[in-house]
PDB file of N, CA and C in Angstrom:
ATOM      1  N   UNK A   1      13.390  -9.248 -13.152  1.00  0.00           N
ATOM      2  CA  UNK A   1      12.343  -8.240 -13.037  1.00  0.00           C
ATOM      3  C   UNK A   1      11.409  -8.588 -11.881  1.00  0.00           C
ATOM      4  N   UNK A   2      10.860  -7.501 -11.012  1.00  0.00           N
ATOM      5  CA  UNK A   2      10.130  -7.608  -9.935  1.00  0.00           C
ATOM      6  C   UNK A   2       8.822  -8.121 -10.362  1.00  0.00           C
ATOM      7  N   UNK A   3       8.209  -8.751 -10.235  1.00  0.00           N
ATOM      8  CA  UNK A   3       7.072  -8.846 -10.420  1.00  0.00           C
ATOM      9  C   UNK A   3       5.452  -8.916  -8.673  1.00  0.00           C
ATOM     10  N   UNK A   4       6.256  -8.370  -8.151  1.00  0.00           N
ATOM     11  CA  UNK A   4       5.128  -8.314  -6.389  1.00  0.00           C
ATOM     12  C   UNK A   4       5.814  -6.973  -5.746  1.00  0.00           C
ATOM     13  N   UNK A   5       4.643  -6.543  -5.405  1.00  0.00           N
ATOM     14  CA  UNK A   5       5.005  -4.817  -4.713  1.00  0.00           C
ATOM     15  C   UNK A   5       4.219  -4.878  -3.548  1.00  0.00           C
ATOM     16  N   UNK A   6       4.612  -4.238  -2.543  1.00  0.00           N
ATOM     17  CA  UNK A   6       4.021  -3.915  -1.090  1.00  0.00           C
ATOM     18  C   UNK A   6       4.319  -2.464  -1.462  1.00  0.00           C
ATOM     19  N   UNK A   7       2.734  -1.663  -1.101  1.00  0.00           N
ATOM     20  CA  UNK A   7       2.699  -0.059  -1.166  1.00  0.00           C
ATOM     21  C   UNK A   7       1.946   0.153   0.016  1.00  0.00           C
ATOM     22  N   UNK A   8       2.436   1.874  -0.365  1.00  0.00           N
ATOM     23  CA  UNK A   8       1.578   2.225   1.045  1.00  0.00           C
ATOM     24  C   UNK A   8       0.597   3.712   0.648  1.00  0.00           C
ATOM     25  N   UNK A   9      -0.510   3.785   0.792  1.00  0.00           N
ATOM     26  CA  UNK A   9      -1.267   4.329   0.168  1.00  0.00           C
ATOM     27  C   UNK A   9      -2.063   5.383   1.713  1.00  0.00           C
ATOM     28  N   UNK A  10      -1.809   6.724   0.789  1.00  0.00           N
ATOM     29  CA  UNK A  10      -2.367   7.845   1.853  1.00  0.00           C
ATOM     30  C   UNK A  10      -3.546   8.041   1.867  1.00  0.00           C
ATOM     31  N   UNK A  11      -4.891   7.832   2.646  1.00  0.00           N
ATOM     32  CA  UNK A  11      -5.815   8.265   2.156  1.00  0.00           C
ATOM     33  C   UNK A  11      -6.692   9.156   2.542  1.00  0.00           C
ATOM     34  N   UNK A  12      -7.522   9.963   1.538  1.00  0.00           N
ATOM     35  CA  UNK A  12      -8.443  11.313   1.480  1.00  0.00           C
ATOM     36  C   UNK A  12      -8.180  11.872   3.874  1.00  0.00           C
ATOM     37  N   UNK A  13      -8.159  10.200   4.390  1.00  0.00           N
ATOM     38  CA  UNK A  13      -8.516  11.123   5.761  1.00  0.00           C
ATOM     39  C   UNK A  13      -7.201  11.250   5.844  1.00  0.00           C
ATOM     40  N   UNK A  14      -6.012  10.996   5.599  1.00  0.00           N
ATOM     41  CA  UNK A  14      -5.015  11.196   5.944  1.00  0.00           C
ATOM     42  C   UNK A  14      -4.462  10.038   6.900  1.00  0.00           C
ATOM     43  N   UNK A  15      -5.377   8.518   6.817  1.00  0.00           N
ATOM     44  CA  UNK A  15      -5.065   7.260   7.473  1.00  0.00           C
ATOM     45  C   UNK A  15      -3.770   6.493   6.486  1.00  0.00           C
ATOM     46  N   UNK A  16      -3.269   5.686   7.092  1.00  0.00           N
ATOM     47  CA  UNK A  16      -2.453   4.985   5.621  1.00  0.00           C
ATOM     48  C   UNK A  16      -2.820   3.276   5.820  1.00  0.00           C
ATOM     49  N   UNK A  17      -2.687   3.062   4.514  1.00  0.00           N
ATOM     50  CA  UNK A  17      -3.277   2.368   3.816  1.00  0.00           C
ATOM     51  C   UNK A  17      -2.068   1.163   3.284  1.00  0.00           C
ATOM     52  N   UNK A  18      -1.884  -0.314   3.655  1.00  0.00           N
ATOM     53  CA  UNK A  18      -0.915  -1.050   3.265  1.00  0.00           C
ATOM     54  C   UNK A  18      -1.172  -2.160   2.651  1.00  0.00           C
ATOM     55  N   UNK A  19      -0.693  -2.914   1.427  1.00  0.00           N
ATOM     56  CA  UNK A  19      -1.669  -4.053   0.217  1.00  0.00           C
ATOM     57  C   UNK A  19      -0.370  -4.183  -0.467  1.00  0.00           C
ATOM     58  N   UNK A  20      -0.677  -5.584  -1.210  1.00  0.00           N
ATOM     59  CA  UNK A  20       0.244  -5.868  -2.008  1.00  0.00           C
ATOM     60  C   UNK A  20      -0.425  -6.376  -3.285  1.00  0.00           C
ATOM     61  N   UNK A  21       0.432  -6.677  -4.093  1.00  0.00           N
ATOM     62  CA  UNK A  21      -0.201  -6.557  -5.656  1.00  0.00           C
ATOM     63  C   UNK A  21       0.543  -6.925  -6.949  1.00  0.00           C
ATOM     64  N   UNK A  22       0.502  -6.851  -7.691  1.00  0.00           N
ATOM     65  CA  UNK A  22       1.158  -7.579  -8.731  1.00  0.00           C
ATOM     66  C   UNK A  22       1.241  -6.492  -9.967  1.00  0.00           C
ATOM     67  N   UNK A  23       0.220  -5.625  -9.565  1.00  0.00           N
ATOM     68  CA  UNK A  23       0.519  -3.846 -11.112  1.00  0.00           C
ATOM     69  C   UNK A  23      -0.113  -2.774 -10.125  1.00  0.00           C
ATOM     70  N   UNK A  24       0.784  -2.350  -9.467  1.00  0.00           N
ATOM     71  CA  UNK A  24       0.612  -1.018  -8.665  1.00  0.00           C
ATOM     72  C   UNK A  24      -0.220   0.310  -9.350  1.00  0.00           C
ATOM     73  N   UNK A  25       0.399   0.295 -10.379  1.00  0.00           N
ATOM     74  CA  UNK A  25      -0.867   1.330 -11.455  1.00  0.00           C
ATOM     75  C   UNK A  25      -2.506   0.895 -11.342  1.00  0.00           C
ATOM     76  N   UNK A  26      -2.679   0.084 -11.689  1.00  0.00           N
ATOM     77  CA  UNK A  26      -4.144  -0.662 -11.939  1.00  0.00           C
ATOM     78  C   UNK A  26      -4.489  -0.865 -10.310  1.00  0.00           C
ATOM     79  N   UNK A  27      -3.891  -1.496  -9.508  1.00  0.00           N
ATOM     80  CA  UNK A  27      -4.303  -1.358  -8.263  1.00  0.00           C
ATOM     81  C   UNK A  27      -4.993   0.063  -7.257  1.00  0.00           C
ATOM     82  N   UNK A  28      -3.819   1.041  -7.366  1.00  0.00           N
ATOM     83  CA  UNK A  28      -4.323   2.230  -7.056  1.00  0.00           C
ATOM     84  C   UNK A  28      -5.466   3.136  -7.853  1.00  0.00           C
ATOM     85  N   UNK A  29      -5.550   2.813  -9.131  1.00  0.00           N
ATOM     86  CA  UNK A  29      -6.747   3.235  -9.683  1.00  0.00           C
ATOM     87  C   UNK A  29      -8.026   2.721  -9.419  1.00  0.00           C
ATOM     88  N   UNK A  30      -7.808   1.158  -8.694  1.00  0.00           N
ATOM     89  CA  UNK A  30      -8.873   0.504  -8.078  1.00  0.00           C
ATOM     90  C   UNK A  30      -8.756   1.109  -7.117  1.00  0.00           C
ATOM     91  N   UNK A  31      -8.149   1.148  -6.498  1.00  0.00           N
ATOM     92  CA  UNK A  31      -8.639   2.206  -4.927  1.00  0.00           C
ATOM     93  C   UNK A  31      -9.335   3.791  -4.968  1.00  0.00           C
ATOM     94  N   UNK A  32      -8.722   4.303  -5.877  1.00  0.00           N
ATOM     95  CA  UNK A  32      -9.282   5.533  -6.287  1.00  0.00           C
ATOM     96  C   UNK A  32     -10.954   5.446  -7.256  1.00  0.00           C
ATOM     97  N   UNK A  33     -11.201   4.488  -7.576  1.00  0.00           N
ATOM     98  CA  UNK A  33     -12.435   4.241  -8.247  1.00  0.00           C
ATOM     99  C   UNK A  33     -13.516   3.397  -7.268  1.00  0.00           C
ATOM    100  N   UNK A  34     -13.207   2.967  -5.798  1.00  0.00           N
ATOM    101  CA  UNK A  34     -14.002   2.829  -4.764  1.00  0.00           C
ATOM    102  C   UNK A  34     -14.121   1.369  -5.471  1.00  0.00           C
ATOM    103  N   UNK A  35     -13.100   0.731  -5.803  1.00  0.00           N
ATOM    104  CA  UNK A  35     -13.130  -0.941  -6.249  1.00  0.00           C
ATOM    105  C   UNK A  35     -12.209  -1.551  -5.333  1.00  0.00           C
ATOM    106  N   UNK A  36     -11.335  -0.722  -5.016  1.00  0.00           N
ATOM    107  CA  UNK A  36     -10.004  -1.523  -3.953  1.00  0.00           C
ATOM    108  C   UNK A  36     -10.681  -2.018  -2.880  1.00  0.00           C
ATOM    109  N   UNK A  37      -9.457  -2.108  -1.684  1.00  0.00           N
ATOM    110  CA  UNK A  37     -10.070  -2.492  -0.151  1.00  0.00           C
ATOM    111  C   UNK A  37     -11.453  -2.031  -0.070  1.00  0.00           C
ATOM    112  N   UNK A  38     -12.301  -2.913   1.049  1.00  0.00           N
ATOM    113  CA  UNK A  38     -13.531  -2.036   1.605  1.00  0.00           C
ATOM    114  C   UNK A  38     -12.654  -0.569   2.241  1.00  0.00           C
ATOM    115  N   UNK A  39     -11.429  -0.949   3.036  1.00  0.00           N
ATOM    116  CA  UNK A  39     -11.009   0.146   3.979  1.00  0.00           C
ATOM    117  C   UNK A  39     -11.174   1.174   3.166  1.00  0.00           C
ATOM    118  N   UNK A  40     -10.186   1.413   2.126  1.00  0.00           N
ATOM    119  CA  UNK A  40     -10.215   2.748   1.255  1.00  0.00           C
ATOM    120  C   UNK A  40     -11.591   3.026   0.509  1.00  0.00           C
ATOM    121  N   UNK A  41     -12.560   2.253   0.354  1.00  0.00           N
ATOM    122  CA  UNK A  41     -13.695   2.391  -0.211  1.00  0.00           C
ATOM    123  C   UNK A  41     -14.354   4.156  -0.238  1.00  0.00           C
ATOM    124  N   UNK A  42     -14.138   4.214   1.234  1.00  0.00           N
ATOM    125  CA  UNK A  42     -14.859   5.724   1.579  1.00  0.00           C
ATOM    126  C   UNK A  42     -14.140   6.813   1.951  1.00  0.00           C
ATOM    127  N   UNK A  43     -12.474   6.281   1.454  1.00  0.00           N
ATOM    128  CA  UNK A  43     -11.456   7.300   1.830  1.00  0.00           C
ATOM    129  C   UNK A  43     -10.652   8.036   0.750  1.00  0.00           C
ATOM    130  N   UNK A  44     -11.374   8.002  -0.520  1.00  0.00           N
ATOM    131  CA  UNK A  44     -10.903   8.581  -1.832  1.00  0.00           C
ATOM    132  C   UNK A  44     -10.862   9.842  -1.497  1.00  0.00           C
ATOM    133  N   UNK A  45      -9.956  10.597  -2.427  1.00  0.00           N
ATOM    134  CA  UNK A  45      -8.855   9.974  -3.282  1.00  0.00           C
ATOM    135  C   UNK A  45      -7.580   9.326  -2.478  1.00  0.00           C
ATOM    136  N   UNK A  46      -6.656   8.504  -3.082  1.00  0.00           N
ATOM    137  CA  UNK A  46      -5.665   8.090  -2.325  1.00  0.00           C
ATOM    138  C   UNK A  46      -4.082   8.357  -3.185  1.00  0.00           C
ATOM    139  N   UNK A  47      -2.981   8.135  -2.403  1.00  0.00           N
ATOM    140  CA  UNK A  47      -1.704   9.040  -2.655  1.00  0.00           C
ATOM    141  C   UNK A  47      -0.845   7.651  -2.748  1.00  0.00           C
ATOM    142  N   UNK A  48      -0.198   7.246  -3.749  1.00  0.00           N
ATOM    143  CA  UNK A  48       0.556   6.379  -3.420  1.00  0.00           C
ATOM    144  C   UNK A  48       2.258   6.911  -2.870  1.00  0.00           C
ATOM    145  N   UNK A  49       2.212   6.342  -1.826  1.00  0.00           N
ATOM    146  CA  UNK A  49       3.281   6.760  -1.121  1.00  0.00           C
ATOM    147  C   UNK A  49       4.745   6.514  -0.825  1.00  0.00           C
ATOM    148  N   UNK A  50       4.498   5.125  -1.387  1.00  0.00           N
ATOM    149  CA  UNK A  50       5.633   4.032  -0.884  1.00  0.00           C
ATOM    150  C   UNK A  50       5.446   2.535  -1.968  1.00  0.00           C
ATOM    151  N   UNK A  51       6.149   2.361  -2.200  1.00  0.00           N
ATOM    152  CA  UNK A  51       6.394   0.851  -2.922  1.00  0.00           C
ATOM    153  C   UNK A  51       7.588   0.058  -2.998  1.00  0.00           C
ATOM    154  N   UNK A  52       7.313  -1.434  -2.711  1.00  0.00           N
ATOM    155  CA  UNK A  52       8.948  -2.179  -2.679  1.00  0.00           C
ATOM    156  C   UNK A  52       8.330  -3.315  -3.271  1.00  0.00           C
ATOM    157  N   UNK A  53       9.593  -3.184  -4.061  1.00  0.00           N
ATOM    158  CA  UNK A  53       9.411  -4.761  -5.081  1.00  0.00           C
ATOM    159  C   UNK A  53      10.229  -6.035  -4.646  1.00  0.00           C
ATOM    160  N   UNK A  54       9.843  -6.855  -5.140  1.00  0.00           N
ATOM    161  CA  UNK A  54      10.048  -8.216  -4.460  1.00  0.00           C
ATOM    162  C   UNK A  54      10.158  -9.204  -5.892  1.00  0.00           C
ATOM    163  N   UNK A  55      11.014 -10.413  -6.136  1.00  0.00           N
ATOM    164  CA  UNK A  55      10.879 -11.207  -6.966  1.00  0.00           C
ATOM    165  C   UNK A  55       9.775 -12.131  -6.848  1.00  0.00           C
ATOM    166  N   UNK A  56       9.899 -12.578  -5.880  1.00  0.00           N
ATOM    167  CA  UNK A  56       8.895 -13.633  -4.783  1.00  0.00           C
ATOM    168  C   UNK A  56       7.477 -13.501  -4.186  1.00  0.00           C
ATOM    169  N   UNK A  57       6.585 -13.875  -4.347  1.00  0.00           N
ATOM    170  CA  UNK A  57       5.378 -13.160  -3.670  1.00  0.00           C
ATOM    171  C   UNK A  57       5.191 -13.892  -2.112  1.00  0.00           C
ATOM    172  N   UNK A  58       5.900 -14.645  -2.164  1.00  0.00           N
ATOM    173  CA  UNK A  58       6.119 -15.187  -0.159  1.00  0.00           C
ATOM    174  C   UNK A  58       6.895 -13.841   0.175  1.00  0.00           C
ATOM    175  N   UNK A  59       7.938 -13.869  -0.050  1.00  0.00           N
ATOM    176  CA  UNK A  59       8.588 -12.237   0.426  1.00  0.00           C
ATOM    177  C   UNK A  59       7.757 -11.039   0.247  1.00  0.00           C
ATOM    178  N   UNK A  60       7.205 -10.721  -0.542  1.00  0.00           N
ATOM    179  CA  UNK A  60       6.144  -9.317  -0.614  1.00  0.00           C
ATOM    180  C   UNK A  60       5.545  -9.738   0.365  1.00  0.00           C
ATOM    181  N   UNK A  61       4.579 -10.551   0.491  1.00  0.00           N
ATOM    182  CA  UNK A  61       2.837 -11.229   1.572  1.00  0.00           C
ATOM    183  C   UNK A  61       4.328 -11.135   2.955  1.00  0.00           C
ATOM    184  N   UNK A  62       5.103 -11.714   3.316  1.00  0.00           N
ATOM    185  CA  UNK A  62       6.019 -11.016   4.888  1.00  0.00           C
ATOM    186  C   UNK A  62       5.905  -9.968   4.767  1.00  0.00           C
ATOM    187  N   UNK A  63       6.446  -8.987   3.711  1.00  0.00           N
ATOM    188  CA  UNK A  63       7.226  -7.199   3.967  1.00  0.00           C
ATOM    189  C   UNK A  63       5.633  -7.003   4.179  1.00  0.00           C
ATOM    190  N   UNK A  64       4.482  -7.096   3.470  1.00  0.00           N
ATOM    191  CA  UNK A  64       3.140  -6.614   3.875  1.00  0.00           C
ATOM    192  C   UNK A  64       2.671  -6.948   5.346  1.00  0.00           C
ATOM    193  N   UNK A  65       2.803  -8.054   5.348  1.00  0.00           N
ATOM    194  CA  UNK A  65       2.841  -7.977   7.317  1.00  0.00           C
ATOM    195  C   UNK A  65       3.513  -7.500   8.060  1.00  0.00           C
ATOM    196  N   UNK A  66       4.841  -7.228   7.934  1.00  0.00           N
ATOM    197  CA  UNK A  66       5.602  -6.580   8.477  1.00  0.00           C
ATOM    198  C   UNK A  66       5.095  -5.435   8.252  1.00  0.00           C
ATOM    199  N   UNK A  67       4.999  -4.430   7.789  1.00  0.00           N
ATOM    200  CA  UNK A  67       4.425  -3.135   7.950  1.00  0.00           C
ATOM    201  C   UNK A  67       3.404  -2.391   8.522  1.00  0.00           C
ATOM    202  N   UNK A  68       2.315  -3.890   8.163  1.00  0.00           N
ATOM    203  CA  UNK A  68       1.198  -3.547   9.058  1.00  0.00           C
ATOM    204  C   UNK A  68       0.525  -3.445  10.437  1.00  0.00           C
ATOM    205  N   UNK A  69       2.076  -3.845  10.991  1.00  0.00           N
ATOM    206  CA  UNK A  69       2.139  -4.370  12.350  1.00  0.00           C
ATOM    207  C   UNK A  69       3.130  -3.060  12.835  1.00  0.00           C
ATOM    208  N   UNK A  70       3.679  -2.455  12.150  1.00  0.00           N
ATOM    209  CA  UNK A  70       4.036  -1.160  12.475  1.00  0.00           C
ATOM    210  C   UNK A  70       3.025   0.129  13.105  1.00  0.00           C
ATOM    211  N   UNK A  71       3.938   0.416  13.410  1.00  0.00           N
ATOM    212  CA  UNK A  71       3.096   1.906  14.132  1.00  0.00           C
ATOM    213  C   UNK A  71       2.574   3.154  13.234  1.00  0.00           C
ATOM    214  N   UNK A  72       2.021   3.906  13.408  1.00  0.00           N
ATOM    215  CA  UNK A  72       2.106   4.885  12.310  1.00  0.00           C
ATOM    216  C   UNK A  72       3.175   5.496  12.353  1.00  0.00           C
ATOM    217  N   UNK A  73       3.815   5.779  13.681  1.00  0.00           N
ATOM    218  CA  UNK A  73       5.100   6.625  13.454  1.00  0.00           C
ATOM    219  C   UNK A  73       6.101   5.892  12.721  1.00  0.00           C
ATOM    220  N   UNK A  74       6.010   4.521  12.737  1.00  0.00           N
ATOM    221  CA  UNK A  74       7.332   3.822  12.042  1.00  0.00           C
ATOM    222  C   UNK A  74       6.875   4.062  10.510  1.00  0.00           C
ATOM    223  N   UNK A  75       5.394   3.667  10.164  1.00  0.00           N
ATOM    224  CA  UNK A  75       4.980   3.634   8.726  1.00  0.00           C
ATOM    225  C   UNK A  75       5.378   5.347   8.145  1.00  0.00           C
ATOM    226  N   UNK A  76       4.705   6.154   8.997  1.00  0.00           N
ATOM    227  CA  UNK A  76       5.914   7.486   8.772  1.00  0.00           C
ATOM    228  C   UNK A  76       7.330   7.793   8.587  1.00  0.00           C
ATOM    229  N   UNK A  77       7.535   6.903   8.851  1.00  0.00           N
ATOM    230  CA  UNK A  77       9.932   7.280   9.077  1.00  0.00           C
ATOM    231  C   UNK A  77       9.749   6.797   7.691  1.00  0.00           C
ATOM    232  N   UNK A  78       9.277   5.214   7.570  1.00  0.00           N
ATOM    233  CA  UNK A  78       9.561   4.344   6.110  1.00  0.00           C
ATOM    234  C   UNK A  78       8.991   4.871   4.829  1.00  0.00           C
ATOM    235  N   UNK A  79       7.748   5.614   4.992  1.00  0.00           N
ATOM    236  CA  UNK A  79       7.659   6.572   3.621  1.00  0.00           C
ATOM    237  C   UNK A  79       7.901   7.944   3.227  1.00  0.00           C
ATOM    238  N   UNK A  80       9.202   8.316   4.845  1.00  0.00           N
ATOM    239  CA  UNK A  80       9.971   9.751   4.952  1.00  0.00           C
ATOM    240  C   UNK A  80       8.624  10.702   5.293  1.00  0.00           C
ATOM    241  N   UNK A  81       8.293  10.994   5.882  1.00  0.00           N
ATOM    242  CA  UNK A  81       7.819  12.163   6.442  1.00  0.00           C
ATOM    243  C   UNK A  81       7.609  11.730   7.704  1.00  0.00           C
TER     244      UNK A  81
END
């Protein structure tokens, strides 16, 4: 069973949003309740968009850097639109 997720979270401006975590439910409700990142703080509501699970949390904390170092157009292809 997975237990570490890298998501990608849409927010209110339409910026995206990339974190990793250990209960993707409870996480995004922290973002949506202005408890998550400072970033999303002032960008409610937010869309979860994307998630990949990982056994390992060294492998999630890479795929989270790896993404964030992406472009928006790439972070676009990877959550299909």
């Amino acid at each position: 069973m997975s237990d570490h997720y890298v998501y990608v979270l849409r927010c209110a401006d339409d910026t995206l949003y990339t974190g990793y975590t250990t209960d993707v439910e409870r996480r995004v409700a922290e973002h949506d309740a202005g408890e998550g990142a400072k970033y999303t703080r002032g960008r409610t509501p937010v869309e979860l968009v994307h998630v990949e699970a990982f056994d390992e949390r060294g492998a999630a904390m890479s795929r989270e850097h790896e993404i964030k170092q992406c472009s928006r157009a790439e972070k676009e292809q990877l959550i299909g639109d």
